[in-house]
Protein backbone atom coordinates (compact mmCIF):
# COMPACT_ATOMS: atom_id res chain seq x y z
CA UNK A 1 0.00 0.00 0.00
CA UNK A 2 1.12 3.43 -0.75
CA UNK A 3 0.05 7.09 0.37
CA UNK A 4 0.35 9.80 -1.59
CA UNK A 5 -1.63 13.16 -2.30
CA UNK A 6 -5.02 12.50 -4.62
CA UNK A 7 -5.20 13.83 -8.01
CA UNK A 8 -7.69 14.18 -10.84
CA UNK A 9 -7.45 10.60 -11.61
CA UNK A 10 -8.50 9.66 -7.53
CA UNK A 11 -11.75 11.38 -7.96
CA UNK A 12 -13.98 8.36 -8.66
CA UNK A 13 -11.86 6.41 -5.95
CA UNK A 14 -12.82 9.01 -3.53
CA UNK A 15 -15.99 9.16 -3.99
CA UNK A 16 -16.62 5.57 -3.83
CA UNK A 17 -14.60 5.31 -0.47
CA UNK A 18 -16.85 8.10 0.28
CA UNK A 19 -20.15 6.60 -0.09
CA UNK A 20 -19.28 2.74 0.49
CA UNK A 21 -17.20 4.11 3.93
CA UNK A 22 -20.19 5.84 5.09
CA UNK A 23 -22.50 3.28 4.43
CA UNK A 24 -20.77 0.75 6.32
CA UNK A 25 -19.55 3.06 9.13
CA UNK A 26 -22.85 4.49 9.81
CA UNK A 27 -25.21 1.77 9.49
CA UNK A 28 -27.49 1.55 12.08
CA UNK A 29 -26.68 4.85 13.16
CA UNK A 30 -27.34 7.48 10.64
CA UNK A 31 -31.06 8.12 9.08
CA UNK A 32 -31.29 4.97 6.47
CA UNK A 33 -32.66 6.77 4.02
CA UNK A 34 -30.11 9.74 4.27
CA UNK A 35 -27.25 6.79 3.68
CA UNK A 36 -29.38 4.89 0.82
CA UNK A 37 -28.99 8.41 -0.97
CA UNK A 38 -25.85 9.33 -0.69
CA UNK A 39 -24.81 9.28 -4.60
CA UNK A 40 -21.12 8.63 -6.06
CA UNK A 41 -21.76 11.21 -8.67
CA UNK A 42 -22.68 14.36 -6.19
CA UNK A 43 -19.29 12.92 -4.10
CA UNK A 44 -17.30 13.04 -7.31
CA UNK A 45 -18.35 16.51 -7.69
CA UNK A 46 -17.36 17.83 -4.27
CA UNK A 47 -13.77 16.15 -4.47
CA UNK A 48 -14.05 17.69 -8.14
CA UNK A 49 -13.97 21.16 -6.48
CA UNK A 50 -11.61 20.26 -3.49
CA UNK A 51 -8.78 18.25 -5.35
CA UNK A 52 -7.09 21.41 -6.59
CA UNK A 53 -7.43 23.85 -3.09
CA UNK A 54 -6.68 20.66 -0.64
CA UNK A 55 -6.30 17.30 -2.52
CA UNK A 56 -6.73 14.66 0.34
CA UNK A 57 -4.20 11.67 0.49
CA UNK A 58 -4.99 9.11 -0.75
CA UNK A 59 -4.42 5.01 0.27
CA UNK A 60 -4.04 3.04 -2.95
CA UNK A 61 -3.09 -0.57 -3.72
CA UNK A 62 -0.52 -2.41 -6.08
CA UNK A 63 -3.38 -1.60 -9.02
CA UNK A 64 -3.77 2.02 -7.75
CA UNK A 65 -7.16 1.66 -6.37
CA UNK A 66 -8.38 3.90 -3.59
CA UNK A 67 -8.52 2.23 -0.31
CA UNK A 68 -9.09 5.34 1.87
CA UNK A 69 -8.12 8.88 2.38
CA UNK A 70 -7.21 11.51 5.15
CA UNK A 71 -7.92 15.27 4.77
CA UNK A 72 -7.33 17.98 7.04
CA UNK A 73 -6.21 21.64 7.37
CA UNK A 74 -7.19 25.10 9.12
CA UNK A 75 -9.97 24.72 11.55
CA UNK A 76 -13.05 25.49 10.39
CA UNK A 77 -15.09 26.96 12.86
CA UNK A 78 -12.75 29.27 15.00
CA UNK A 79 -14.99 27.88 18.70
CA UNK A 80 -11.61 26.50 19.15
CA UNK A 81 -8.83 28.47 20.39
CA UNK A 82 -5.82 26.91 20.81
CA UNK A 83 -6.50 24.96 18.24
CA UNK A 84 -5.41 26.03 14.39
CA UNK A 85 -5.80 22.96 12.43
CA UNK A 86 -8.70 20.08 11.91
CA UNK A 87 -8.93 16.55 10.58
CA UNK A 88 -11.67 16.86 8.05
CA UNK A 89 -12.46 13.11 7.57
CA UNK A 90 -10.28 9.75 7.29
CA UNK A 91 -12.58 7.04 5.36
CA UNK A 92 -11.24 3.50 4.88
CA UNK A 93 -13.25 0.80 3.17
CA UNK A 94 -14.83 -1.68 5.46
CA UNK A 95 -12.40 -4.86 4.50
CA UNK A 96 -9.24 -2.76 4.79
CA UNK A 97 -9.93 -1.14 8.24
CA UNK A 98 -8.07 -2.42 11.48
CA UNK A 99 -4.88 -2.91 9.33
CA UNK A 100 -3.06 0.27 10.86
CA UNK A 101 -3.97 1.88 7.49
CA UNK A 102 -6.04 5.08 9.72
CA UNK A 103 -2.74 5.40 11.84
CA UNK A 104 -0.73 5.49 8.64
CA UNK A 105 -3.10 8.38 6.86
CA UNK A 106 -3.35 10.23 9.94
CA UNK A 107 0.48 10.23 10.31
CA UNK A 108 0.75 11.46 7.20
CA UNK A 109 -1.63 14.35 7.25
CA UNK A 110 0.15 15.24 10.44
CA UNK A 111 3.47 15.34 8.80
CA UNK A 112 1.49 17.72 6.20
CA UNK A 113 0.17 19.75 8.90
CA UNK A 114 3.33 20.47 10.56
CA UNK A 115 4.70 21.15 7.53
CA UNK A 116 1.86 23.71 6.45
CA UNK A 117 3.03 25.65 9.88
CA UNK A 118 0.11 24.11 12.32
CA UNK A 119 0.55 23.23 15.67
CA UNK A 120 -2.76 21.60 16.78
CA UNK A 121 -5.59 19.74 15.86
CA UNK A 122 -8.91 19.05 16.53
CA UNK A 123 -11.21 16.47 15.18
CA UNK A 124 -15.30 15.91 15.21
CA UNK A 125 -16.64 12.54 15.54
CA UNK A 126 -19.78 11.02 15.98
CA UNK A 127 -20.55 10.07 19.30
CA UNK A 128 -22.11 6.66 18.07
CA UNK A 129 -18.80 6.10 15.82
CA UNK A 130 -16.41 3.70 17.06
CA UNK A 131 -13.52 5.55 15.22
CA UNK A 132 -13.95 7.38 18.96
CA UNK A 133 -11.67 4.91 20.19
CA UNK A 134 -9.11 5.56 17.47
CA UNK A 135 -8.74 8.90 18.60
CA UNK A 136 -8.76 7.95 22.47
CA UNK A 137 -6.15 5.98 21.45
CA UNK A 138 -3.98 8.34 19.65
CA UNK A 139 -3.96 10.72 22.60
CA UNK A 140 -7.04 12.91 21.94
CA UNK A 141 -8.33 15.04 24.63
CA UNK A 142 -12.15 15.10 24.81
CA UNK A 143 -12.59 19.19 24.15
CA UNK A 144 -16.28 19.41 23.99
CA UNK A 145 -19.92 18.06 22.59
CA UNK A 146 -22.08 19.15 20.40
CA UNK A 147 -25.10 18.36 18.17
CA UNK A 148 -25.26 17.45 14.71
CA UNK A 149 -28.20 16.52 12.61
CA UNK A 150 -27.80 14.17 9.65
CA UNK A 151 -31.28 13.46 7.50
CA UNK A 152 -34.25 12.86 10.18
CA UNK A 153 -31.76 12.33 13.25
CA UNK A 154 -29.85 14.54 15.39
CA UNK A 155 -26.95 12.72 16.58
CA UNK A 156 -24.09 14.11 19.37
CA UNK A 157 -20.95 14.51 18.64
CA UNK A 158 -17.73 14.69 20.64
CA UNK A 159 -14.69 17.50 19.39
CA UNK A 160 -11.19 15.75 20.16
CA UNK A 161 -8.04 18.00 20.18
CA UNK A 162 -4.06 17.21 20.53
CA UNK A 163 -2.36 20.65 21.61
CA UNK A 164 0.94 19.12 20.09
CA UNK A 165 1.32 17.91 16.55
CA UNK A 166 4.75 17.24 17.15
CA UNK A 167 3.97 15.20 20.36
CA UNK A 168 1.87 13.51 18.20
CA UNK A 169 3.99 12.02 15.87
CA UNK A 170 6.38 10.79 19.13
């Protein structure tokens, strides 16, 4: 497996980890019908617009198929302060998840970060996610809660944050 950043050509790979990583992730927990309609082609046309501003990186096998991504980069909603930077998303397909693959991505994007002149980093999860543990496990500090609603449900979240990238990659 390598990791590298996404280009034009990852766009349908993206979108499929997209959609299939969501489906599989949130079953059970997100609105059905709100997962049933998430559609490759709107997907493709979101990473369409991001690829050039903040291309993602990307997880591909031998044959150069997308496995997963990691994105990340200024925080978004400035409710943090402290904290400059903000794991967007890390999607892996369902049969490639539990391999180390997140920790790899997420490694990665931190290198990225640091490099891009960040110091800290938050992340938003779904309180119902198990990926929680993932970022218990990499040191995250629970920062706050909040409320999120996705199709017909509102669902809590939790805000992680690491005040160190650099401790983060000891």
């Amino acid at each position: 497996m390598k990791i590298r950043l996404a280009t034009k050509e990852d766009i349908k790979g993206l979108a499929k980890v997209h959609v299939d990583s969501w489906r599989t992730t949130y079953e059970g927990i997100v609105d059905p019908d709100f997962l049933r309609n998430l559609s490759y082609e709107e997907r493709e046309k979101m990473w369409t617009g991001a690829i050039d501003t903040n291309p993602p990186l990307v997880a591909i096998d031998e044959a150069g198929e997308v496995l997963g991504f990691a994105s990340g980069g200024a925080e978004r909603s400035g409710d943090y302060p402290g904290f400059d930077a903000e794991l967007y998303a890390i999607y892996i397909l369902k049969e490639y998840q539990g391999l180390g693959l997140g920790r790899r991505l997420m490694n990665r994007l931190i290198d990225r970060l640091i490099e891009e002149g960040f110091e800290s980093m938050i992340v938003i999860v779904l309180a119902e996610n198990e990926a929680k543990y993932f970022y218990e496990a990499m040191g995250g500090k629970r920062l706050a809660e909040a409320s999120l609603t996705i199709g017909s449900r509102t669902h809590q979240e939790i805000v992680y944050g690491w005040e160190s990238l650099q401790e983060l990659k000891k």
